[in-house]
C-alpha atoms as a PDB file:
ATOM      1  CA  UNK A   1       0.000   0.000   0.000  1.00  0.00           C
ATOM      2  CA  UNK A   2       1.075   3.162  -0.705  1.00  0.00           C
ATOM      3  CA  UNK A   3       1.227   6.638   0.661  1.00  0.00           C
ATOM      4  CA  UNK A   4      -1.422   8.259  -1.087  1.00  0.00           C
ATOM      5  CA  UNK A   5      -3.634   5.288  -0.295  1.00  0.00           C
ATOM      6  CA  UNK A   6      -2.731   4.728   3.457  1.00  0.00           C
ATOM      7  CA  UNK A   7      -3.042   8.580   3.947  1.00  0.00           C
ATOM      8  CA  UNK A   8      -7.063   8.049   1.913  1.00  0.00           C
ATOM      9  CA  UNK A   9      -7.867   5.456   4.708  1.00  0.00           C
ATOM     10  CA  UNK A  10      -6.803   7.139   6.940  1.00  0.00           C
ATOM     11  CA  UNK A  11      -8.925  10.159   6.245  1.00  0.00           C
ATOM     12  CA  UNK A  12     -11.853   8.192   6.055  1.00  0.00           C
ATOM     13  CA  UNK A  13     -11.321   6.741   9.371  1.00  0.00           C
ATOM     14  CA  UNK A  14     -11.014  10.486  10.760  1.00  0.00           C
ATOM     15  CA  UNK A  15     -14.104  11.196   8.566  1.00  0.00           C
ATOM     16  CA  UNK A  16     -16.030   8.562   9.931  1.00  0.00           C
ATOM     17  CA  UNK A  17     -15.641   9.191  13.596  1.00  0.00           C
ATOM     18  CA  UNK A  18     -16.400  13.194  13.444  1.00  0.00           C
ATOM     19  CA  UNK A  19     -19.199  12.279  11.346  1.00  0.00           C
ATOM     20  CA  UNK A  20     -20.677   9.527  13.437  1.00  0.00           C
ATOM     21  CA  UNK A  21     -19.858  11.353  16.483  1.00  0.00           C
ATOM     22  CA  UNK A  22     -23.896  11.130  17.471  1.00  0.00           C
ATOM     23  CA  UNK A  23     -23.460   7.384  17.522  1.00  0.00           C
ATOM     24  CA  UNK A  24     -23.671   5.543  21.407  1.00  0.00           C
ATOM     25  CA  UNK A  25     -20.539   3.376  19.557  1.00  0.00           C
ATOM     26  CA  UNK A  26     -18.615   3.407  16.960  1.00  0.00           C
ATOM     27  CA  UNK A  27     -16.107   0.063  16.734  1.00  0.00           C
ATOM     28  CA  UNK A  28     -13.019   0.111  14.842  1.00  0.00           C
ATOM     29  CA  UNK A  29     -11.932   0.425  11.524  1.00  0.00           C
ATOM     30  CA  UNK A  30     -15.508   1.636   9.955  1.00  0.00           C
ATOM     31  CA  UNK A  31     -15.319   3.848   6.839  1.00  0.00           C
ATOM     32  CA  UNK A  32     -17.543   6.433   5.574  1.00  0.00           C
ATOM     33  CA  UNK A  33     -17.580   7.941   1.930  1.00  0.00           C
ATOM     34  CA  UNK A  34     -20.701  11.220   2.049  1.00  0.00           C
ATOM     35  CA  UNK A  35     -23.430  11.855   4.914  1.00  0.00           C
ATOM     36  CA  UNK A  36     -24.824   9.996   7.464  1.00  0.00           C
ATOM     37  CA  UNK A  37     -27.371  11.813   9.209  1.00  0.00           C
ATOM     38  CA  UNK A  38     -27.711  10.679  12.528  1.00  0.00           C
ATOM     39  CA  UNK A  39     -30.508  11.350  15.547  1.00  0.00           C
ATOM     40  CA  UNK A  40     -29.780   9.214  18.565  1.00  0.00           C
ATOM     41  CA  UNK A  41     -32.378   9.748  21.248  1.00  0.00           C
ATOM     42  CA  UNK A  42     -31.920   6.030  22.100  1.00  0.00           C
ATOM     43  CA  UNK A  43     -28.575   3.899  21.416  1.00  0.00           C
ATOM     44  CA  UNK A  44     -26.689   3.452  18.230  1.00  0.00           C
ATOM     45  CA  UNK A  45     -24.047   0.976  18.090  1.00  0.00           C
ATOM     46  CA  UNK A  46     -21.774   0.625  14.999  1.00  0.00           C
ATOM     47  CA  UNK A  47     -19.559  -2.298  14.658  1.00  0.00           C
ATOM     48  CA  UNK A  48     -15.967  -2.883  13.641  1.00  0.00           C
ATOM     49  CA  UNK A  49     -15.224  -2.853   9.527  1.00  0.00           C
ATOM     50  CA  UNK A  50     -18.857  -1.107   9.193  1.00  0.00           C
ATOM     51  CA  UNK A  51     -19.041   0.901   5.589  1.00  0.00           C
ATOM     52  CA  UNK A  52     -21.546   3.494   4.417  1.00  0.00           C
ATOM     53  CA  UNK A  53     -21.518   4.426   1.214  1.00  0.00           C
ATOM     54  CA  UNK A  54     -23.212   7.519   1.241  1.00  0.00           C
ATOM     55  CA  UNK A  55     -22.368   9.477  -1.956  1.00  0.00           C
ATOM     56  CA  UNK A  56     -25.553  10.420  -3.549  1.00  0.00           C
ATOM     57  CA  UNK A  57     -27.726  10.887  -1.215  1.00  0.00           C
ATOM     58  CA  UNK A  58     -27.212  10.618   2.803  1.00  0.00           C
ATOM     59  CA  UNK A  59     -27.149   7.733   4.672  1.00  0.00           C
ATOM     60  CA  UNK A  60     -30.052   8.121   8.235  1.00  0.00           C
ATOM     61  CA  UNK A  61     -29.859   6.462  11.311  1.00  0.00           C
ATOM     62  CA  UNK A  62     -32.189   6.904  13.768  1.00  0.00           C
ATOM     63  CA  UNK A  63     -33.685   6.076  17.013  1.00  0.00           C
ATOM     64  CA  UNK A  64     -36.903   7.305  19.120  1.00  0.00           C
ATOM     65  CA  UNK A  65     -37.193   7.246  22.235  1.00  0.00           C
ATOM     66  CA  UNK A  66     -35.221   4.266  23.929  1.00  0.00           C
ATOM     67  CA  UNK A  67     -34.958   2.804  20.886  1.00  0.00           C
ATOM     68  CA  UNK A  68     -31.435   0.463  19.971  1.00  0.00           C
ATOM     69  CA  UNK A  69     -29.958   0.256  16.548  1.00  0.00           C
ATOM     70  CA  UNK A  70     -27.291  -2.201  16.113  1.00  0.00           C
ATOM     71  CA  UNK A  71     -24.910  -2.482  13.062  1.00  0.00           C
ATOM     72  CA  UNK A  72     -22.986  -5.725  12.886  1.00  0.00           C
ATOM     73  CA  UNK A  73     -19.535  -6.117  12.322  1.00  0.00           C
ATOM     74  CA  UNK A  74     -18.149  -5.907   8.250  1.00  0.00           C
ATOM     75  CA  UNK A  75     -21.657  -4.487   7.025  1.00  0.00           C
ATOM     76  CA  UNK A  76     -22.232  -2.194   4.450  1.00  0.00           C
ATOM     77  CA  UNK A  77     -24.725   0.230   4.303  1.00  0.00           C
ATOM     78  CA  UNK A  78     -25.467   1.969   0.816  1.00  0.00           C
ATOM     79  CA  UNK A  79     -26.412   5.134  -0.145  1.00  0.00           C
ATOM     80  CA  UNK A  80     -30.029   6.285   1.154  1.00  0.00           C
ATOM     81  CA  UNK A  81     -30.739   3.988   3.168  1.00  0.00           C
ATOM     82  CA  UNK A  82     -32.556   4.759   6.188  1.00  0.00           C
ATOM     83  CA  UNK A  83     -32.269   2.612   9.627  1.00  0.00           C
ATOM     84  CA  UNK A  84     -35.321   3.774  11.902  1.00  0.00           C
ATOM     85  CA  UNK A  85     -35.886   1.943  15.414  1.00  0.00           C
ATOM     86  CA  UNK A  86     -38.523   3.162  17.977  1.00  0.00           C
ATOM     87  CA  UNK A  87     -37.639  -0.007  19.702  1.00  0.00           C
ATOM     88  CA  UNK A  88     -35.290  -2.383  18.455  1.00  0.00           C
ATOM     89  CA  UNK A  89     -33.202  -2.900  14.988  1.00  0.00           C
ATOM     90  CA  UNK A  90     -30.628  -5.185  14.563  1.00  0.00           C
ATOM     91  CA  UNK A  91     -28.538  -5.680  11.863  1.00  0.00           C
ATOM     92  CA  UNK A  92     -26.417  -8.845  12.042  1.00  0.00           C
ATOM     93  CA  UNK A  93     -22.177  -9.250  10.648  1.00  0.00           C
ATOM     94  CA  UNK A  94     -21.360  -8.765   7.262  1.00  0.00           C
ATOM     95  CA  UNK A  95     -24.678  -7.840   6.057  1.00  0.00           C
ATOM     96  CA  UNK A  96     -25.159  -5.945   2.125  1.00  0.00           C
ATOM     97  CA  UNK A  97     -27.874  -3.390   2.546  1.00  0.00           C
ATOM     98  CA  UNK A  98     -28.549  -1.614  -0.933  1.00  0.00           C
ATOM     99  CA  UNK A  99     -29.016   1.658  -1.868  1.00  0.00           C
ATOM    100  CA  UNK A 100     -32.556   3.440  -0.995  1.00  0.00           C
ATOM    101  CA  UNK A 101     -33.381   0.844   1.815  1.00  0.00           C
ATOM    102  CA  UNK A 102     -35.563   1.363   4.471  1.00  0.00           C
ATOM    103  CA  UNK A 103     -35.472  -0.724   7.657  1.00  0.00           C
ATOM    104  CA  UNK A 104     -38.061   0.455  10.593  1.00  0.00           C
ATOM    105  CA  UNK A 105     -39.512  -1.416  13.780  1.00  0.00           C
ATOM    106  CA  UNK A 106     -42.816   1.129  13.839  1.00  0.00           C
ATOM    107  CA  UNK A 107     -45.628   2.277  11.763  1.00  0.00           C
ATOM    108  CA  UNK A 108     -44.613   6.592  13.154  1.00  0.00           C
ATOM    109  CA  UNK A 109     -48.841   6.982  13.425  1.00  0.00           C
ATOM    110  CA  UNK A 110     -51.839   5.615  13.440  1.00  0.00           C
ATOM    111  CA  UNK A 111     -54.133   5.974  10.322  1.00  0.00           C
ATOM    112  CA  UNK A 112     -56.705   8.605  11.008  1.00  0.00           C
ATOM    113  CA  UNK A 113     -54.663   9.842  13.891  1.00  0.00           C
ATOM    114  CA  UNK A 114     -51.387  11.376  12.840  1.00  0.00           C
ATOM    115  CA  UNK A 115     -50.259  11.838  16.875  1.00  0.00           C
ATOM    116  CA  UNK A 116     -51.063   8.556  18.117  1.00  0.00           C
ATOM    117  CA  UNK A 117     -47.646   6.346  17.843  1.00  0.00           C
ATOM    118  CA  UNK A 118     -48.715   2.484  17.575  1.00  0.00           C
ATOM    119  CA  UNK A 119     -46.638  -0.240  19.301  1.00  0.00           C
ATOM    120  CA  UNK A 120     -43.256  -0.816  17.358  1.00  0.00           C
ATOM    121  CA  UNK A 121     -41.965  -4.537  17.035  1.00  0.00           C
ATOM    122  CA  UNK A 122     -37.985  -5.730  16.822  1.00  0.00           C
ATOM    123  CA  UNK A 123     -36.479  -5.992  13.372  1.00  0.00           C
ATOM    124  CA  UNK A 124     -33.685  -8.400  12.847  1.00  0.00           C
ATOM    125  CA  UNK A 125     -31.096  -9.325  10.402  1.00  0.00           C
ATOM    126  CA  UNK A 126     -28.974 -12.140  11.003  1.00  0.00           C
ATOM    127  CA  UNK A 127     -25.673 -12.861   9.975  1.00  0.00           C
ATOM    128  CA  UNK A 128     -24.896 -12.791   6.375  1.00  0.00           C
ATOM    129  CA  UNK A 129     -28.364 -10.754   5.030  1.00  0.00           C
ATOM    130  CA  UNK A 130     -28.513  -9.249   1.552  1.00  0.00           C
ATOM    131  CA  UNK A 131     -30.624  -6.774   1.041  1.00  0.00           C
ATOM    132  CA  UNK A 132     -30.995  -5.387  -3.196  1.00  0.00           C
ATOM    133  CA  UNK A 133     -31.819  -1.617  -3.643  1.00  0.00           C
ATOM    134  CA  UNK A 134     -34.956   0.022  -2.501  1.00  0.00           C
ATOM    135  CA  UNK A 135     -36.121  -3.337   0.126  1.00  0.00           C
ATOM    136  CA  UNK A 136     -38.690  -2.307   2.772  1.00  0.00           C
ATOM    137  CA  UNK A 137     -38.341  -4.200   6.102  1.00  0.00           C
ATOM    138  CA  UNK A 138     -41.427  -3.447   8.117  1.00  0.00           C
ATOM    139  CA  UNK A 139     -41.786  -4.069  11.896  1.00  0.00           C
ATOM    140  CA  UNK A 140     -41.640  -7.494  13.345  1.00  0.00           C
ATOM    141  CA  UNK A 141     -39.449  -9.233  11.017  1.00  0.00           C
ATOM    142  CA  UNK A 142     -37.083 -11.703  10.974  1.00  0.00           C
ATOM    143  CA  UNK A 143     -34.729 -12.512   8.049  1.00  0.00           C
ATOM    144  CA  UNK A 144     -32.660 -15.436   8.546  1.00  0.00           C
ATOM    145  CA  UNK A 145     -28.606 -16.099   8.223  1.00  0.00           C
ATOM    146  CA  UNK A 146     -28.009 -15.473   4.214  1.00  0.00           C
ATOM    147  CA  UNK A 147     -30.659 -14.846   3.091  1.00  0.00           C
ATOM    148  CA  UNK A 148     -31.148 -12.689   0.344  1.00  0.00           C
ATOM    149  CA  UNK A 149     -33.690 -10.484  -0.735  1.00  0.00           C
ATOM    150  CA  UNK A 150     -34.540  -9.258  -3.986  1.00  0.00           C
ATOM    151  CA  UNK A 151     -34.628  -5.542  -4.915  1.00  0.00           C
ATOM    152  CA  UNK A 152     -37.951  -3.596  -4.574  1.00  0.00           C
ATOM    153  CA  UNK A 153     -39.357  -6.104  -2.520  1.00  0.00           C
ATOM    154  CA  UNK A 154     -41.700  -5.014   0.760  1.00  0.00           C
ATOM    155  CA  UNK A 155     -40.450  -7.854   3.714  1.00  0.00           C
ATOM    156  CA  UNK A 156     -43.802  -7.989   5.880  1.00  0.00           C
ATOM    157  CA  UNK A 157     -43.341 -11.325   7.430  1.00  0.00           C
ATOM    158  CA  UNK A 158     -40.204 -13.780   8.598  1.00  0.00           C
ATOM    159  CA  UNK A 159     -37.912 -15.204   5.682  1.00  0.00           C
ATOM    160  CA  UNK A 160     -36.152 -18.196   6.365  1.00  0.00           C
ATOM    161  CA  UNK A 161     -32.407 -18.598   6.389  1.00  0.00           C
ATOM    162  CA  UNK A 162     -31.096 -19.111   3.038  1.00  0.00           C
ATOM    163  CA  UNK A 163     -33.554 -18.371   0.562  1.00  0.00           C
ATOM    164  CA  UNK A 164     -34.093 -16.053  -1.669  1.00  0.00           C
ATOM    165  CA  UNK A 165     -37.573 -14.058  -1.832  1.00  0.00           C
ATOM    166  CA  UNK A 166     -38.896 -10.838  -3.809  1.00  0.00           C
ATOM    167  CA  UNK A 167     -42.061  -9.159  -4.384  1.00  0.00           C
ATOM    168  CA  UNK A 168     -44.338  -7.332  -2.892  1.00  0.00           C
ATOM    169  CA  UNK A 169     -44.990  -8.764  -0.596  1.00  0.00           C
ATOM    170  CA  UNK A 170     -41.709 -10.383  -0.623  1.00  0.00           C
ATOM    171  CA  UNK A 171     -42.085 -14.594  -1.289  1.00  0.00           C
ATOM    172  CA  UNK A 172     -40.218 -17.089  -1.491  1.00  0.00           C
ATOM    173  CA  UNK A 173     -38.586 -17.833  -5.077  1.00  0.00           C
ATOM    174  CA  UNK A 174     -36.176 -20.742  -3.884  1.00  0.00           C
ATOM    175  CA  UNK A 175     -33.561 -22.079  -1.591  1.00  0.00           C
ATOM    176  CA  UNK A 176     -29.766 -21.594  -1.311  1.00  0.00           C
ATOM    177  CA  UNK A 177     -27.296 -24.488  -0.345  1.00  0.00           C
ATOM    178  CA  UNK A 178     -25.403 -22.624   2.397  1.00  0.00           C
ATOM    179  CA  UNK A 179     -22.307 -24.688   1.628  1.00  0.00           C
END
């Protein structure tokens, strides 16, 4: 490695830390390229080797109330993507989330009453997840260990580890051998 390239790194690790500086945690070696926009009224953890690519348009990460958001180690979050948790998000190791995603563990309001908040429920990714461009994980979900999940799709109930499912609402289209 050379100069040039040690002294980028090293940039983006300064980068990353002023920039994430709302965070609860922010573990070791994680890299930021653009915005992350974050509001922390609960906990944020980031975990070691984390990425955001955040070029075009900023990456959010949020929390209401005592909510937790938790980034796995070696993720990598792409650009627009928006991590919401009113109660609990968790996003397991070395996880792919695509550009334009949206992962959040409430509904913000009621319909027909815009200031009533309804009951959130935990999202979680396990290890391994990958998410295409513009997924939306709504609350209460599951997605098993490598699993992948087609872009556009709307994830309103569990997916089972190692399959592949798309649509809206997301289904299954088949199995993977997890060799």
């Amino acid at each position: 490695m050379g100069v040039r390239e040690a002294l980028s790194i090293l940039g983006l690790r300064i980068n990353s830390r002023f920039r994430l500086r709302g965070c609860t945690s922010v573990g070791a070696g994680v890299r930021l390229r653009g915005t992350v926009v974050v509001e922390n009224e609960g906990e944020i953890h980031v975990g070691d080797r984390v990425v955001f690519r955040a070029t075009h348009l900023p990456v959010e990460l949020c929390t209401r109330g005592s909510g937790v958001l938790r980034i796995g180690a070696g993720t990598f979050v792409n650009t627009g993507t928006s991590l919401t948790a009113a109660c609990r998000v968790e996003i397991g190791r070395d996880c792919a989330i695509g550009n334009q995603s949206l992962i959040l563990d409430t509904d913000f309001h009621t319909v027909g009453d815009l200031h009533r908040v309804p009951e959130g429920a935990p999202v979680i990714l396990e290890d391994r997840v990958w998410l295409g461009a513009r997924v939306t994980v709504l609350k209460g979900v599951r997605i098993g260990e490598g699993a992948v999940v087609a872009a556009g799709s709307v994830v309103t109930k569990d997916v089972e580890p190692y399959t592949i499912v798309g649509g809206v609402p997301a289904r299954l289209i088949r199995r993977i051998d997890p060799k």
